[in-house]
C-alpha atoms as a PDB file:
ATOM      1  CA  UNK A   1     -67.783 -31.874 190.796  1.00  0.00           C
ATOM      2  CA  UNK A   2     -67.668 -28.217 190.831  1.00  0.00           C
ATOM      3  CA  UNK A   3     -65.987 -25.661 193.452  1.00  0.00           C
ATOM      4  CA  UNK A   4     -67.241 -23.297 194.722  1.00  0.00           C
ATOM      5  CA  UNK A   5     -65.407 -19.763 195.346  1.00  0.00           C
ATOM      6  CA  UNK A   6     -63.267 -20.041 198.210  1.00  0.00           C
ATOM      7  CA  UNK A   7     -63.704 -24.200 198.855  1.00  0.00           C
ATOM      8  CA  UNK A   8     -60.348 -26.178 198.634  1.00  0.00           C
ATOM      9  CA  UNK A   9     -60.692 -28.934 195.671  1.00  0.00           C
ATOM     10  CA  UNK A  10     -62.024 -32.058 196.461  1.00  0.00           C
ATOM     11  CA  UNK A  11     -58.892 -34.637 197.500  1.00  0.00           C
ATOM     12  CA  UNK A  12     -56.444 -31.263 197.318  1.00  0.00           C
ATOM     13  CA  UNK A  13     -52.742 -33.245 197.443  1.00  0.00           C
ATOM     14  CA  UNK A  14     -50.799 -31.779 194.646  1.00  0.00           C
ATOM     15  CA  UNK A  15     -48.899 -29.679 196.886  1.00  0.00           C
ATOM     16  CA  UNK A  16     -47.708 -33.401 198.788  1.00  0.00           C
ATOM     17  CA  UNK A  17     -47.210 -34.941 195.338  1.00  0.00           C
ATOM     18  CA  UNK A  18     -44.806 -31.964 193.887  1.00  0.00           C
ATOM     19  CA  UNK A  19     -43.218 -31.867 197.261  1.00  0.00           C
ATOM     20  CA  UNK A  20     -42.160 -35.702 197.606  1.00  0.00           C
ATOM     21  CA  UNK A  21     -41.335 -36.107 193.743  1.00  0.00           C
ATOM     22  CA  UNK A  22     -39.251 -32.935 194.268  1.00  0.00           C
ATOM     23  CA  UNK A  23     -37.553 -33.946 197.388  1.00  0.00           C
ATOM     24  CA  UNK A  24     -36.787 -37.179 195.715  1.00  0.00           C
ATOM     25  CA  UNK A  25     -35.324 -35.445 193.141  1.00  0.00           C
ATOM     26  CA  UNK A  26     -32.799 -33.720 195.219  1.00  0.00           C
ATOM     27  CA  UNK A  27     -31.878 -35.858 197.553  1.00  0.00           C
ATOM     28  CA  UNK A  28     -30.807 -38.289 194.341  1.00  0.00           C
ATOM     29  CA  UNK A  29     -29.134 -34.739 192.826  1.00  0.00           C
ATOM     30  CA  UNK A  30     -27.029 -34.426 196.274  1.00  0.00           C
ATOM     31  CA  UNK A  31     -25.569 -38.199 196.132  1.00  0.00           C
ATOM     32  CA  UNK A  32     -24.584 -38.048 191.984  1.00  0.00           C
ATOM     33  CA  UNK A  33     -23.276 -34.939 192.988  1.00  0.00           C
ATOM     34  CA  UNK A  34     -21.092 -36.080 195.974  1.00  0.00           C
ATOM     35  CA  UNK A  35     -20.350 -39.091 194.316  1.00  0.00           C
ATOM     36  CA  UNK A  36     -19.034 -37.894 190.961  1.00  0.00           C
ATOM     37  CA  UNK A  37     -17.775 -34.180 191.911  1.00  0.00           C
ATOM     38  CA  UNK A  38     -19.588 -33.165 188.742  1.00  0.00           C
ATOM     39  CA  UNK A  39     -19.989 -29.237 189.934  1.00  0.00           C
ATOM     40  CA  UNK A  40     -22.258 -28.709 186.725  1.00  0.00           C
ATOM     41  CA  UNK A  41     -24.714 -30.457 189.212  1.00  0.00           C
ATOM     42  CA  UNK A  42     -24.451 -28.000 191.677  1.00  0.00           C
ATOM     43  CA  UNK A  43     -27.206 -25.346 189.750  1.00  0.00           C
ATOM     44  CA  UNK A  44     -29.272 -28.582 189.855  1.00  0.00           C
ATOM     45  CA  UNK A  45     -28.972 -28.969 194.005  1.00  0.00           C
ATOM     46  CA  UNK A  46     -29.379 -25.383 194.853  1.00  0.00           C
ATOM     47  CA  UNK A  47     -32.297 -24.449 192.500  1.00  0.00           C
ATOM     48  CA  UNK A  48     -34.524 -27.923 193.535  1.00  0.00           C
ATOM     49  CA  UNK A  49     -33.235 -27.644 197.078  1.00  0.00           C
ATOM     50  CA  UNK A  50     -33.929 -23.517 197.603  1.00  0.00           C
ATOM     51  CA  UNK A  51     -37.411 -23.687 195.284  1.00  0.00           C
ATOM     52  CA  UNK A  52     -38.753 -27.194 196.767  1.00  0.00           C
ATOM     53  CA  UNK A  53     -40.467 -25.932 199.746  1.00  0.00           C
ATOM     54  CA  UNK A  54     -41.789 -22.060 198.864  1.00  0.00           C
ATOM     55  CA  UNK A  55     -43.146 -23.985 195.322  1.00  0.00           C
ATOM     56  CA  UNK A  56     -44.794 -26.501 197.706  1.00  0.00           C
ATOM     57  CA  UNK A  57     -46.281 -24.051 199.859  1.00  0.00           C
ATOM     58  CA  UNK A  58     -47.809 -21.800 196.955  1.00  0.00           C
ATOM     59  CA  UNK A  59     -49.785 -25.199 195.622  1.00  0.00           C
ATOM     60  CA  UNK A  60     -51.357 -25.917 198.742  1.00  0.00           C
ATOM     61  CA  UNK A  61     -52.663 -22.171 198.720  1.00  0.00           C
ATOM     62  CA  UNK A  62     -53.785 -23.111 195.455  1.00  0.00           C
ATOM     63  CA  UNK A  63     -55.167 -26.797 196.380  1.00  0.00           C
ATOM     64  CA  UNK A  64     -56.858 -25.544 199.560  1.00  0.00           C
ATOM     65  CA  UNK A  65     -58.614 -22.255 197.884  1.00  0.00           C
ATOM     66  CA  UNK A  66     -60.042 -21.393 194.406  1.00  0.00           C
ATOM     67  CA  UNK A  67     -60.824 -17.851 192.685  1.00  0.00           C
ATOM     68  CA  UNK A  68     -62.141 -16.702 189.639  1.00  0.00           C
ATOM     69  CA  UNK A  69     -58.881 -14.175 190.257  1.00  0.00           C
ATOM     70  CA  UNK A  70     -56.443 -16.151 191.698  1.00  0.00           C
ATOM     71  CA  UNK A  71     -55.140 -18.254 188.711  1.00  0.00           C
ATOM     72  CA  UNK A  72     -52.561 -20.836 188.581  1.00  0.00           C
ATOM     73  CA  UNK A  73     -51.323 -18.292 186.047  1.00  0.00           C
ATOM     74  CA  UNK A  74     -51.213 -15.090 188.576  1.00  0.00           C
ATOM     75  CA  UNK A  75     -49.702 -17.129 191.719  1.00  0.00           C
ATOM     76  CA  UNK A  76     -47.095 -18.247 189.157  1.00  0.00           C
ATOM     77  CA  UNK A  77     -46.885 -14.279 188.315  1.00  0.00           C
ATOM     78  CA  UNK A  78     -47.183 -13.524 191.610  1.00  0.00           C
ATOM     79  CA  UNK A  79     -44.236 -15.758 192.738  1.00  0.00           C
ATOM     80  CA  UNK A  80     -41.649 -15.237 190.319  1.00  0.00           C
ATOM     81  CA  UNK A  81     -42.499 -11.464 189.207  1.00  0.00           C
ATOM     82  CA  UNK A  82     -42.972 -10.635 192.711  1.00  0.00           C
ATOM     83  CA  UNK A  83     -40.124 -12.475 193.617  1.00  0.00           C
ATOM     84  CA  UNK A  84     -37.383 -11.343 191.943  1.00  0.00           C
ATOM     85  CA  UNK A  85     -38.758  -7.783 192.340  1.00  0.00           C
ATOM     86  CA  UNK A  86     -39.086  -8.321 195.759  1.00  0.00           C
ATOM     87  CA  UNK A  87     -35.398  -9.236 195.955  1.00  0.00           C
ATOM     88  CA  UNK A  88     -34.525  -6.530 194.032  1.00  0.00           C
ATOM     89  CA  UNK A  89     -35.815  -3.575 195.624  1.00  0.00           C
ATOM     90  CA  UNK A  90     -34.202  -5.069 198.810  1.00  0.00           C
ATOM     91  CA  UNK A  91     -31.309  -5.575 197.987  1.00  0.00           C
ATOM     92  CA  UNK A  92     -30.796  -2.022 196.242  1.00  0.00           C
ATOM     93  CA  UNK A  93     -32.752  -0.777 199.911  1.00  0.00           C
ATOM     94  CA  UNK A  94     -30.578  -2.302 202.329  1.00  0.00           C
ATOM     95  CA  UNK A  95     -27.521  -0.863 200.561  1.00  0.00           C
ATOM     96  CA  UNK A  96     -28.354   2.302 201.005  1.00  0.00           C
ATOM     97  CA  UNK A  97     -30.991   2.163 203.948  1.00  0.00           C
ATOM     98  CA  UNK A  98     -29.285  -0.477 206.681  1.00  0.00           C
ATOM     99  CA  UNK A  99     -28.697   0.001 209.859  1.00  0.00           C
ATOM    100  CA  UNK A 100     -25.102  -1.689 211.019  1.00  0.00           C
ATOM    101  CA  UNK A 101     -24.715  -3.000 214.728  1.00  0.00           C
ATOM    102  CA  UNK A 102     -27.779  -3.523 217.064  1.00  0.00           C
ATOM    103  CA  UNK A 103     -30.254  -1.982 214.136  1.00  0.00           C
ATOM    104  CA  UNK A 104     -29.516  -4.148 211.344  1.00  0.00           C
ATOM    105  CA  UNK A 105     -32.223  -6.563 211.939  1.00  0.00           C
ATOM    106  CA  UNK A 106     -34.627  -4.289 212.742  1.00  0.00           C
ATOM    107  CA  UNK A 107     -33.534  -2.105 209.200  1.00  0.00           C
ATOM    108  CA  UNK A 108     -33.546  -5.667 206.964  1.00  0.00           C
ATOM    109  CA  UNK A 109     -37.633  -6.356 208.908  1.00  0.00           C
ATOM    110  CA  UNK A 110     -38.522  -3.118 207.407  1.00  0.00           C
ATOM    111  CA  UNK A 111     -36.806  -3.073 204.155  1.00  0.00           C
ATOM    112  CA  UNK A 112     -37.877  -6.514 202.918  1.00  0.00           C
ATOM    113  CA  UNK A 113     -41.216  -6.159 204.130  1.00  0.00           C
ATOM    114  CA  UNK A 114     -41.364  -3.243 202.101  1.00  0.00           C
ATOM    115  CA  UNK A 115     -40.238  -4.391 199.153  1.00  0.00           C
ATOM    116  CA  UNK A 116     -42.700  -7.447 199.312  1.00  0.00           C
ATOM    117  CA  UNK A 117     -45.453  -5.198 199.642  1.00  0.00           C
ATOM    118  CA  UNK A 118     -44.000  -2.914 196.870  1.00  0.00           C
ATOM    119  CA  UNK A 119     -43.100  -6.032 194.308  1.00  0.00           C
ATOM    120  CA  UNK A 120     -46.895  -7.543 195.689  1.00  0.00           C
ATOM    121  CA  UNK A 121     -48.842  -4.048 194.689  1.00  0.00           C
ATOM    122  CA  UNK A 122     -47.157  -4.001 191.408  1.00  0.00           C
ATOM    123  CA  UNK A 123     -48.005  -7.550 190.403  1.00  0.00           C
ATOM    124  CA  UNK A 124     -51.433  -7.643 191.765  1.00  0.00           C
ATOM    125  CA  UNK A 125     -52.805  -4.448 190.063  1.00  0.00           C
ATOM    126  CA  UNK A 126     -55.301  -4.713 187.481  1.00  0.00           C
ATOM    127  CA  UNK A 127     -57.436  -7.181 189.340  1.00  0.00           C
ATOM    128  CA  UNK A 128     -61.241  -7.469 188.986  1.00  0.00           C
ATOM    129  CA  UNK A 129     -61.840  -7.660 192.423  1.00  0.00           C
ATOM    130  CA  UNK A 130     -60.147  -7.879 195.706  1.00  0.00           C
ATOM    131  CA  UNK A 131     -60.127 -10.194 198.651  1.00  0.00           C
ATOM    132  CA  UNK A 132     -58.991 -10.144 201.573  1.00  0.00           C
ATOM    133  CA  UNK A 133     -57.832 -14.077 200.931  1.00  0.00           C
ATOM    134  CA  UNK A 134     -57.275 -13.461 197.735  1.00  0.00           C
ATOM    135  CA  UNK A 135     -54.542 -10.861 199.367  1.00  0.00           C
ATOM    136  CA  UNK A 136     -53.368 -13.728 201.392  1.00  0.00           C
ATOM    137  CA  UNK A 137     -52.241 -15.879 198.818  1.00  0.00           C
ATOM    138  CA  UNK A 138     -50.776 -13.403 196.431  1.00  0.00           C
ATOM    139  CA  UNK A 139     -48.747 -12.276 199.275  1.00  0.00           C
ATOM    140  CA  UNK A 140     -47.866 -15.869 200.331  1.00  0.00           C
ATOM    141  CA  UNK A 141     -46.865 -16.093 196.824  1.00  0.00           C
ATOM    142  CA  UNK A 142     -44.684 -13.013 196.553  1.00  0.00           C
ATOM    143  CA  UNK A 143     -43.650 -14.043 199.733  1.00  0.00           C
ATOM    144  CA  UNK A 144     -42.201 -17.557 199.019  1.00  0.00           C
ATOM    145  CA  UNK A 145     -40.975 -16.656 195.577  1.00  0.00           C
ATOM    146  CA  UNK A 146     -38.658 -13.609 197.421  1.00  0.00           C
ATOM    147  CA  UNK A 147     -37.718 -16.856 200.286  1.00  0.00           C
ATOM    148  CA  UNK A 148     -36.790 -19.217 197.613  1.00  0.00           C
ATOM    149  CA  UNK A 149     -34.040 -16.463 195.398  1.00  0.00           C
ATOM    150  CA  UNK A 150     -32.571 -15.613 199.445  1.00  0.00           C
ATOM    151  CA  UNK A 151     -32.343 -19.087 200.248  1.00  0.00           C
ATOM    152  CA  UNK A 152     -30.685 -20.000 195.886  1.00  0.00           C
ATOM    153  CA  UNK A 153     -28.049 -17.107 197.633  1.00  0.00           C
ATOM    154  CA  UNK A 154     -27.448 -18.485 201.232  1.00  0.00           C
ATOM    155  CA  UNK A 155     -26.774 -21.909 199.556  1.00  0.00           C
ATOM    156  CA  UNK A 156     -24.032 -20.553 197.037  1.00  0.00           C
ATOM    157  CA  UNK A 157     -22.546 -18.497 199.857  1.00  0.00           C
ATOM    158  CA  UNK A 158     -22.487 -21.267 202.188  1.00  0.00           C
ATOM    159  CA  UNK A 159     -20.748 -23.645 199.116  1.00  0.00           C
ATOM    160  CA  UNK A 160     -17.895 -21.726 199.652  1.00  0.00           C
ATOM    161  CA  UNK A 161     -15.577 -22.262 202.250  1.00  0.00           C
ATOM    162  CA  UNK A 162     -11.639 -20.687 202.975  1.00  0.00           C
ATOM    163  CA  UNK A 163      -9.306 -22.685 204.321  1.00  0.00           C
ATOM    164  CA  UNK A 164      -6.178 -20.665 205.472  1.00  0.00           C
ATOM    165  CA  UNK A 165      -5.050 -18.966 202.201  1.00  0.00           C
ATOM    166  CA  UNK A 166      -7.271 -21.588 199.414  1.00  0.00           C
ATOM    167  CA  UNK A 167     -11.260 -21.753 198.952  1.00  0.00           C
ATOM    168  CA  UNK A 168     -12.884 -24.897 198.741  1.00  0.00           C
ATOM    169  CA  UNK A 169     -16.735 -26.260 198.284  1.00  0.00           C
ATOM    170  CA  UNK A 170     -18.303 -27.750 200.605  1.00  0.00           C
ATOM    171  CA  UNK A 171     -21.116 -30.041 199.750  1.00  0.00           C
ATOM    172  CA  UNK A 172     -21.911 -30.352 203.206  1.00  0.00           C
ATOM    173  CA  UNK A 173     -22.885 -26.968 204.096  1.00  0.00           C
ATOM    174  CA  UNK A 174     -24.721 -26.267 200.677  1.00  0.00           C
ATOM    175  CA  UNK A 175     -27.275 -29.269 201.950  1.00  0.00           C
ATOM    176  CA  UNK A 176     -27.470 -28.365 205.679  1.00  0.00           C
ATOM    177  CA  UNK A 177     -28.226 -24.844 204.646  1.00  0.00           C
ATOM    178  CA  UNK A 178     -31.270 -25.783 202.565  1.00  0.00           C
ATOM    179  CA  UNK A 179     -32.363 -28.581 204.566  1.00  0.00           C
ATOM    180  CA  UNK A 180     -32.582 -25.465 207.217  1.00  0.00           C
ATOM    181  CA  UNK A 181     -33.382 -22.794 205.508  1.00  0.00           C
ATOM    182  CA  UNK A 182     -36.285 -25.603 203.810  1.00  0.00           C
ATOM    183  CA  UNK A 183     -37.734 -26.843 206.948  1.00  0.00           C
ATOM    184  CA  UNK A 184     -38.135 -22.827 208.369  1.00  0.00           C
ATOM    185  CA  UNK A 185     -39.787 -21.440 204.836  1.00  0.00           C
ATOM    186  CA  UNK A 186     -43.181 -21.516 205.902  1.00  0.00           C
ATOM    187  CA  UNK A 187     -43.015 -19.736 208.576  1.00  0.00           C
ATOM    188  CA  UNK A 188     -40.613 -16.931 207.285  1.00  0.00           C
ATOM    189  CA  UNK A 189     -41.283 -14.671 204.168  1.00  0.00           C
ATOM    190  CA  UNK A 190     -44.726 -16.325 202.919  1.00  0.00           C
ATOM    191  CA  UNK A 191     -46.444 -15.743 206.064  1.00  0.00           C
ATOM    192  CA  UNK A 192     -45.809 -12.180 206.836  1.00  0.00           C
ATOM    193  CA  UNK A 193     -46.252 -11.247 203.335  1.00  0.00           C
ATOM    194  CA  UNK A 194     -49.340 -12.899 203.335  1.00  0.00           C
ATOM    195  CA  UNK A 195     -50.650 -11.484 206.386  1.00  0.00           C
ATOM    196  CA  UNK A 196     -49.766  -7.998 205.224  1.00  0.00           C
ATOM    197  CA  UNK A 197     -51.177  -8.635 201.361  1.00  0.00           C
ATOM    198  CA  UNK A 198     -54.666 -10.335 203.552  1.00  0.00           C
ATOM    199  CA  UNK A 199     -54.785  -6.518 205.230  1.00  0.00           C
ATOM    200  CA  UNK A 200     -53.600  -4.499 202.281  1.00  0.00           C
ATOM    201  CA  UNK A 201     -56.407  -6.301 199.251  1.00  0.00           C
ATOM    202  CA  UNK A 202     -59.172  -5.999 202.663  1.00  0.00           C
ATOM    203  CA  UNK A 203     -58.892  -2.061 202.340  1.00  0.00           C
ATOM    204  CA  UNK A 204     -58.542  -1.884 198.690  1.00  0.00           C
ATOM    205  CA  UNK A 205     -61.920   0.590 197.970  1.00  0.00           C
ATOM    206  CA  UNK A 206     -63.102   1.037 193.979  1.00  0.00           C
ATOM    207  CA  UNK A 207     -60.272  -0.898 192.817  1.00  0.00           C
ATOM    208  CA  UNK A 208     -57.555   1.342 194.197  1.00  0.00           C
ATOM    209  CA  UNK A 209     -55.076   0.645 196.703  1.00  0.00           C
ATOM    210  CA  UNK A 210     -55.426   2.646 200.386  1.00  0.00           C
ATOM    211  CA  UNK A 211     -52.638   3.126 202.669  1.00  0.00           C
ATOM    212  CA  UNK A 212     -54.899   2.665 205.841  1.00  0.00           C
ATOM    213  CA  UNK A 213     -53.694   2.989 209.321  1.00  0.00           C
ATOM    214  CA  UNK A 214     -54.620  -0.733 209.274  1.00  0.00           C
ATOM    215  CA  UNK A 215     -52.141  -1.542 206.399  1.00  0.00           C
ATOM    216  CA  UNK A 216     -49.427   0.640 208.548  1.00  0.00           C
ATOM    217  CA  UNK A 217     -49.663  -1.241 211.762  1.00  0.00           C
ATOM    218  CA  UNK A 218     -49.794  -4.358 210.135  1.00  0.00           C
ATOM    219  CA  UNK A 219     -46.746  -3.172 208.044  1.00  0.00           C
ATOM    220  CA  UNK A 220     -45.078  -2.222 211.422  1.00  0.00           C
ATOM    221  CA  UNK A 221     -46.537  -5.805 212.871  1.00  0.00           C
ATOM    222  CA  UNK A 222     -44.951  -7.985 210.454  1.00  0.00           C
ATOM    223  CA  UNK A 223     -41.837  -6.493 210.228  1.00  0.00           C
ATOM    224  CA  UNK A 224     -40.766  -6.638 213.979  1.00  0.00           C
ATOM    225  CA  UNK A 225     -41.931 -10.352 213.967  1.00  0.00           C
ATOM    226  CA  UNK A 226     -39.400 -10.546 210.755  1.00  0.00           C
ATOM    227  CA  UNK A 227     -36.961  -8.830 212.823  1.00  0.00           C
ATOM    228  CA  UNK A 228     -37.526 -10.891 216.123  1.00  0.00           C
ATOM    229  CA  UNK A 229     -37.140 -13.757 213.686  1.00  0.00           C
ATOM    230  CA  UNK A 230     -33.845 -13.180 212.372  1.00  0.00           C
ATOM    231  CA  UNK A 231     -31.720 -11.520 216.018  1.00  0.00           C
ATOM    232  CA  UNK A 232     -33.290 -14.914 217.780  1.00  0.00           C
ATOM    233  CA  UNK A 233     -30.092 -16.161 217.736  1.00  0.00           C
ATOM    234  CA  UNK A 234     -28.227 -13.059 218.941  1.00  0.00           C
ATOM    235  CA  UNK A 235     -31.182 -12.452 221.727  1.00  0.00           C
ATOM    236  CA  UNK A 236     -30.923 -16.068 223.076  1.00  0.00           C
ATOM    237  CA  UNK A 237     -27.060 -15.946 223.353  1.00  0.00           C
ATOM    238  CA  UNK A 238     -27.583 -12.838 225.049  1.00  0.00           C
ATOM    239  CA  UNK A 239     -30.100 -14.249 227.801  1.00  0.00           C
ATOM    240  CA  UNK A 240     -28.224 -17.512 228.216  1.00  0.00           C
ATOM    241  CA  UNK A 241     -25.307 -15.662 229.121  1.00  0.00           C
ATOM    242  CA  UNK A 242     -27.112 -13.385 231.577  1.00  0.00           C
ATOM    243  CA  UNK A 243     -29.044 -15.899 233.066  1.00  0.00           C
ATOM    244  CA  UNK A 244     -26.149 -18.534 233.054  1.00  0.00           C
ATOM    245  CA  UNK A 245     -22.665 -16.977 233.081  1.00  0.00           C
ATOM    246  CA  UNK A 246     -20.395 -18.338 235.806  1.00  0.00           C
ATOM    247  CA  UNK A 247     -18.219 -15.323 237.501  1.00  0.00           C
ATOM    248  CA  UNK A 248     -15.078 -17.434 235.742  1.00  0.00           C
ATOM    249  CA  UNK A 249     -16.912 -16.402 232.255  1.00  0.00           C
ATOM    250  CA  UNK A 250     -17.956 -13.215 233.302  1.00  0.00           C
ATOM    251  CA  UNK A 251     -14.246 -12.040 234.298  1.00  0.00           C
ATOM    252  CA  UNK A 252     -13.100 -13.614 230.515  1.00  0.00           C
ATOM    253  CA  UNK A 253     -15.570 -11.542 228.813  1.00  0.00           C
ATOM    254  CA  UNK A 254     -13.962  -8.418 230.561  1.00  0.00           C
ATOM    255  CA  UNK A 255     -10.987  -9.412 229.782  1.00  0.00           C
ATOM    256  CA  UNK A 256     -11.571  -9.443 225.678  1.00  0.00           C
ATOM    257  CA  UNK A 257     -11.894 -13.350 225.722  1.00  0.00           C
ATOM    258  CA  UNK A 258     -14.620 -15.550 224.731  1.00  0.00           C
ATOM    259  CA  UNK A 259     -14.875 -18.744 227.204  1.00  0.00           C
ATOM    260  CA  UNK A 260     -16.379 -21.732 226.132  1.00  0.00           C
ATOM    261  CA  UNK A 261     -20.157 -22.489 226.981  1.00  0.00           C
ATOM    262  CA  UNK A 262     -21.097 -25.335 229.361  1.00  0.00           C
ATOM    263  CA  UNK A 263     -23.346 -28.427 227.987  1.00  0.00           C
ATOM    264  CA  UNK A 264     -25.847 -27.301 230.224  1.00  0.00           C
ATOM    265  CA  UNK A 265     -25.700 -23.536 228.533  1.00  0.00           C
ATOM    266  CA  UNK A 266     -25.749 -25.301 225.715  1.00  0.00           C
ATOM    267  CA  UNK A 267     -28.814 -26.422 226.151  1.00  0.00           C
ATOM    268  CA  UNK A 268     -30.199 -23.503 227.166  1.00  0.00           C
ATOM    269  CA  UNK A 269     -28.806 -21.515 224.348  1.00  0.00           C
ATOM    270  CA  UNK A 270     -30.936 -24.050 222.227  1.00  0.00           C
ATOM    271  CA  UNK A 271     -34.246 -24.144 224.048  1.00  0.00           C
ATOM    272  CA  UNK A 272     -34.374 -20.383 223.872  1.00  0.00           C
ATOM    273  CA  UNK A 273     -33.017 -20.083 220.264  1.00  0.00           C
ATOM    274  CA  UNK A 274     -36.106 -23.021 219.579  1.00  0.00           C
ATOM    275  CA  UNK A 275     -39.086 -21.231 221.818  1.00  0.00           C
ATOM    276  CA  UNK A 276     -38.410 -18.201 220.395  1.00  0.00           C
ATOM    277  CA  UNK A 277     -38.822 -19.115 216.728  1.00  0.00           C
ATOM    278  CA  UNK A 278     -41.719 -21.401 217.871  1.00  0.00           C
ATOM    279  CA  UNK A 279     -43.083 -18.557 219.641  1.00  0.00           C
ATOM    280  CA  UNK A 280     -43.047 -16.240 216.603  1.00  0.00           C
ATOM    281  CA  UNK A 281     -44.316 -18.635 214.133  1.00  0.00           C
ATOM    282  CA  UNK A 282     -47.166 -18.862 216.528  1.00  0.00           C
ATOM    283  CA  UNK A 283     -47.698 -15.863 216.841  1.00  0.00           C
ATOM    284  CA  UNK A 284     -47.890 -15.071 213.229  1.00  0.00           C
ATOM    285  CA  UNK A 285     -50.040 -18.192 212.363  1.00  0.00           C
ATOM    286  CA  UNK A 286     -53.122 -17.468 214.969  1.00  0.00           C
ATOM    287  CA  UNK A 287     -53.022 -13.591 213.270  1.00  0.00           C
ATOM    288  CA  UNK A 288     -52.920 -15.146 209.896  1.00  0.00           C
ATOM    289  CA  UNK A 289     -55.835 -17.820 210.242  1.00  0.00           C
ATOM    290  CA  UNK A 290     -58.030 -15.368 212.304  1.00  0.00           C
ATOM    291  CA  UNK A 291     -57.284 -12.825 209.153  1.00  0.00           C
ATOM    292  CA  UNK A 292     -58.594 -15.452 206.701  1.00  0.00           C
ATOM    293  CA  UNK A 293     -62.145 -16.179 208.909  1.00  0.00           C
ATOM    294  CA  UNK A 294     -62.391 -12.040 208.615  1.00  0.00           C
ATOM    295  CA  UNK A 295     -65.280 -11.197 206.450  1.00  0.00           C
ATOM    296  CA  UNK A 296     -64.239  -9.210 203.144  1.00  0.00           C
ATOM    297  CA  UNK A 297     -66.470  -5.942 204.345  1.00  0.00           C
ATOM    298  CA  UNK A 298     -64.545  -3.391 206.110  1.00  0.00           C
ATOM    299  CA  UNK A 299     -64.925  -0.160 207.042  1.00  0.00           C
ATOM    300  CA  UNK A 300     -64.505   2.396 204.544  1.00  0.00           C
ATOM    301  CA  UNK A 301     -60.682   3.781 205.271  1.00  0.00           C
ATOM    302  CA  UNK A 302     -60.153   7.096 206.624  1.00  0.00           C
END
């Protein structure tokens, strides 16, 4: 049966099938790995354990929406290309561009995003035509492949742990950190680059690129939900303590010393830390799925 342009494919599940035949895969890789201490398998964990989900994610875009532009063979462009430029233009921005202390979140939100758009611009130009949802998934694409290298790099960082004056590996941490860092990829880097490449493809004009006041704002948009993202930590330690702190605590801090939390801060600590992510990814969803139902005719930019 034929598809038409923009229909998902009838009984769409290759995204579920690479995804469980994938996570098999690992979770077999982790045991022979634990089991024989073979650290030529560790390549093996990090690359099936940091790729599983952002590879998943780009082939339900792909199951769930068809284009005479948006080829298997530009997503897969799209998500390494865009990728690994993605990753490198931040990196090389952040070392020269960061903000330490208070700003560094808000400086990596606006550096990454901007390299995703940059790496996103470069790999989609040349198009026939663009969409606003074909924007969507090429920046989902870019998106996940940039999540996938940062997560291959949290997991190799993580590996290594020092004890006292030795360094060790730690098995352990390389799987939390990508079971985490896994379950949280779809609603990190894919969906605010795909939000921003929706806006950016929706004001493209004779087959040119336009930096609308649209595109800015939504630049400006996604990057302060990226930055929310990543200081939720920081900001829900900071409200447990002022809503929480006992005067015992409070006279510690003064004092240079860090007491211990309560259970019941504890708690706290988590259901803000939780909210707030769920909050964001929320957030960033409902703009994302009311972007797709926007029709591809827009006003002519300024």
């Amino acid at each position: 049966m034929a598809v038409r342009e923009g229909e998902a494919r009838p009984h769409a599940l290759t995204w579920w099938r690479i995804f469980a035949t994938g996570f098999v895969l690992w979770i077999c890789s982790v045991i022979v790995t634990g089991l024989t201490g073979n650290l030529n398998m560790i390549p093996t964990v990090v690359l099936l354990g940091s790729f599983l989900v952002p590879a998943s994610g780009v082939v339900w875009y792909l199951d769930h929406y068809h284009s005479p532009e948006v080829t298997a063979a530009v997503v897969a462009r799209a998500f390494i290309v865009g990728g690994v430029l993605g990753t490198l233009a931040a990196s090389l921005l952040e070392s020269l561009l960061a903000s330490d202390g208070i700003l560094t979140y808000l400086s990596v939100g606006f550096v990454e995003e901007f390299a995703k758009l940059v790496a996103l611009v470069f790999v989609a130009r040349g198009l026939a035509r663009y969409t606003i949802r074909d924007g969507i998934v090429l920046g989902a694409a870019v998106g996940f492949g940039f999540a996938a290298l940062e997560s291959s790099g949290y997991a190799l960082t993580s590996l290594v742990v020092i004890e006292g004056h030795h360094l060790s590996l730690s098995l352990v941490n390389l799987v939390f950190t990508e079971l985490v860092r896994g379950v949280l990829a779809p609603v990190g880097h894919g969906l605010w680059t795909a939000i921003l490449g929706g806006v950016l493809f929706g004001a493209v004009r004779a087959g040119r690129f336009h930096i609308t006041s649209g595109v800015v704002r939504t630049y400006v948009l996604v990057s302060m939900l990226h930055a929310l993202w990543d200081s939720m930590r920081g900001i829900a330690l900071v409200l447990t303590a002022i809503l929480t702190a006992t005067p015992a605590q409070r006279i510690a801090v003064t004092m240079g010393q860090i007491p211990p939390p309560t259970p019941a801060q504890v708690r706290i600590f988590v259901e803000l830390n939780v909210g707030g992510l769920l909050a964001i990814s929320i957030v960033g969803f409902v703009i994302l799925h009311r972007l797709w139902q926007t029709p591809d005719v827009l006003p002519m930019p300024s």
